[in-house]
Protein backbone atom coordinates (compact mmCIF):
# COMPACT_ATOMS: atom_id res chain seq x y z
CA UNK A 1 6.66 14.04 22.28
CA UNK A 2 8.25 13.37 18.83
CA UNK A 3 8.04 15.50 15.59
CA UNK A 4 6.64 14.57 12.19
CA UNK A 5 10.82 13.80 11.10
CA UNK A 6 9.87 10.41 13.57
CA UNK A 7 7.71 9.12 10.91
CA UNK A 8 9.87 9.83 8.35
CA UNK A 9 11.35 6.19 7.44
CA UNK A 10 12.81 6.49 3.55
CA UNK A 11 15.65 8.04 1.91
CA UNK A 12 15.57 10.85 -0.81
CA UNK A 13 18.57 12.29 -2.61
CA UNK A 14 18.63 16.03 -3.52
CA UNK A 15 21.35 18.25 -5.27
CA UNK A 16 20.99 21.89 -5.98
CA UNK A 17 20.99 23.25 -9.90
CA UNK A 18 23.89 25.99 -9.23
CA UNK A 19 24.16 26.80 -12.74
CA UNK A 20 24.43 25.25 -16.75
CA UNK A 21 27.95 24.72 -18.41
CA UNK A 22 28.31 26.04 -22.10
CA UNK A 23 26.00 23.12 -23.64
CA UNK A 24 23.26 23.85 -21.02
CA UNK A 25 23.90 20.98 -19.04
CA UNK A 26 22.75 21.62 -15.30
CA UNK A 27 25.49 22.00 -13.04
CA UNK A 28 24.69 20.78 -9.66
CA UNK A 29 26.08 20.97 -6.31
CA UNK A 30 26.85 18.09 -3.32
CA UNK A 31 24.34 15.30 -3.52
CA UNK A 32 22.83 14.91 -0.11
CA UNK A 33 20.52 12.67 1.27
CA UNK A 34 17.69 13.18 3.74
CA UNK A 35 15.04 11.23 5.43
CA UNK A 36 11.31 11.65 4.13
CA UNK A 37 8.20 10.55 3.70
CA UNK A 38 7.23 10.02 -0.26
CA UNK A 39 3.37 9.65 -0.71
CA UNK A 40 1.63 9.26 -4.02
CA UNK A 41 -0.21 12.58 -4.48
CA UNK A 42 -3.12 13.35 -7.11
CA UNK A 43 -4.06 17.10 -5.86
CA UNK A 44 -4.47 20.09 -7.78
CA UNK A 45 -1.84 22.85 -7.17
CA UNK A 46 -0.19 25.56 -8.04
CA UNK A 47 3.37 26.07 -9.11
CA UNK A 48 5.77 28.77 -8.89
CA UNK A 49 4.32 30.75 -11.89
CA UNK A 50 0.60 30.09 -11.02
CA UNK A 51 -0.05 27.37 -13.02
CA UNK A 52 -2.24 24.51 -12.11
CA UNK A 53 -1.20 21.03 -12.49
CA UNK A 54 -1.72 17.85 -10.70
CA UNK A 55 0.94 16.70 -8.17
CA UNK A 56 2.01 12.85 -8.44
CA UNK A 57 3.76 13.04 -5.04
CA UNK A 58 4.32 14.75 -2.27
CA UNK A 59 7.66 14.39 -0.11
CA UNK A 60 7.63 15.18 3.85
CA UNK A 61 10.66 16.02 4.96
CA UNK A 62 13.03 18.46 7.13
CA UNK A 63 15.62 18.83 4.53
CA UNK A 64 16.25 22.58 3.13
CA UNK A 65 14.97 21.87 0.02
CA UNK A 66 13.95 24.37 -2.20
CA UNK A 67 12.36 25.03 -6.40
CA UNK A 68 16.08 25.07 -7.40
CA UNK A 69 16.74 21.32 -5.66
CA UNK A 70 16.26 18.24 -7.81
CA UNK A 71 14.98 14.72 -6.02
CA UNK A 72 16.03 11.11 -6.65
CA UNK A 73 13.96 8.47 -4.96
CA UNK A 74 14.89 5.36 -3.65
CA UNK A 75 16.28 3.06 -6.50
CA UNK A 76 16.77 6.07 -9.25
CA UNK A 77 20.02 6.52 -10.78
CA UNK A 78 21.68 9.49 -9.42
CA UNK A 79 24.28 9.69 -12.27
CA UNK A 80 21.24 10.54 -14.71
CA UNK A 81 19.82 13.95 -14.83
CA UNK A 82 17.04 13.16 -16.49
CA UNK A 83 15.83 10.88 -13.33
CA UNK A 84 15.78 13.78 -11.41
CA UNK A 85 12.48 15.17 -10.52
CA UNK A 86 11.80 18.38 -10.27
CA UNK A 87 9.61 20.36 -6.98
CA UNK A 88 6.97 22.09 -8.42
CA UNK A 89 5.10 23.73 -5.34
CA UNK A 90 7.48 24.00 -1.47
CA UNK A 91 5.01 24.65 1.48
CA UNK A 92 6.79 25.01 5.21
CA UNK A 93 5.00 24.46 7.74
CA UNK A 94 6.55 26.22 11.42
CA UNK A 95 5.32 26.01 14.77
CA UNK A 96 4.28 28.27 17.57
CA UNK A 97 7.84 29.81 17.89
CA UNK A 98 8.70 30.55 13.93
CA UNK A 99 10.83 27.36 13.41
CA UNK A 100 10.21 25.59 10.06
CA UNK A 101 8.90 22.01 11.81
CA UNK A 102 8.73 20.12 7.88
CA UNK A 103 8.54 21.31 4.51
CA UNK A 104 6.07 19.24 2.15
CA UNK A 105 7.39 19.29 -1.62
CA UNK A 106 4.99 18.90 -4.41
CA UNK A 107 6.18 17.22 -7.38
C-alpha cells in the first residue's frame, strides 16, 4: 500500500528565513524543492497568534516545512522575495507508530 506522498504530483520550492541583514532584508537559507499537492483552500483557520483568517491554499506535502519556511509555486520567481508566500497554520498528521506521515500547510 502507498502513502499520501504517491499522490503528490507538483513541485514547491521552500527556503528557510534564518535571519534579516542590516536593512531588514530576510536572509534565507538553501532553496529546496519538494513534491506536494497545492489545492485552492477557502477555510477558516487559525494562525500562529490565534487569529482567524481565511486560507487560499493548502499544500500536502512530506517536506519539513515549518512557520519560519517561505513557498514558491510552480512558475513564481524564486529570485523575488516578495513572491514568496508565507504558511500561516502547519498541521502534521502521524500514524499509528508516531511518524509524521504528511504535513498540510495553510497559506
Amino acid at each position: 500500500m502507498s502513502g499520501p506522498a504517491a499522490r503528490f504530483r507538483q513541485l514547491v520550492s521552500y527556503a528557510e528565513v534564518i535571519g534579516r541583514d542590516a536593512w531588514g532584508t530576510p536572509q534565507l537559507g538553501p532553496f529546496r524543492i519538494a513534491a506536494a499537492r497545492i489545492q485552492p483552500s477557502r477555510k477558516l483557520i487559525r494562525d500562529a497568534q490565534g487569529a482567524e483568517f481565511v486560507a487560499s491554499y493548502v499544500v500536502y506535502t512530506v517536506a519539513p516545512i515549518t512557520l519560519r519556511h517561505r513557498l514558491w509555486f510552480p512558475g513564481d520567481d524564486l529570485s523575488d522575495f516578495n513572491h514568496a508566500r508565507r504558511p500561516a497554520a502547519v498541521d502534521d498528521y502521524v500514524d499509528g507508530a508516531g511518524v509524521v506521515r504528511y504535513r498540510k500547510v495553510w497559506l
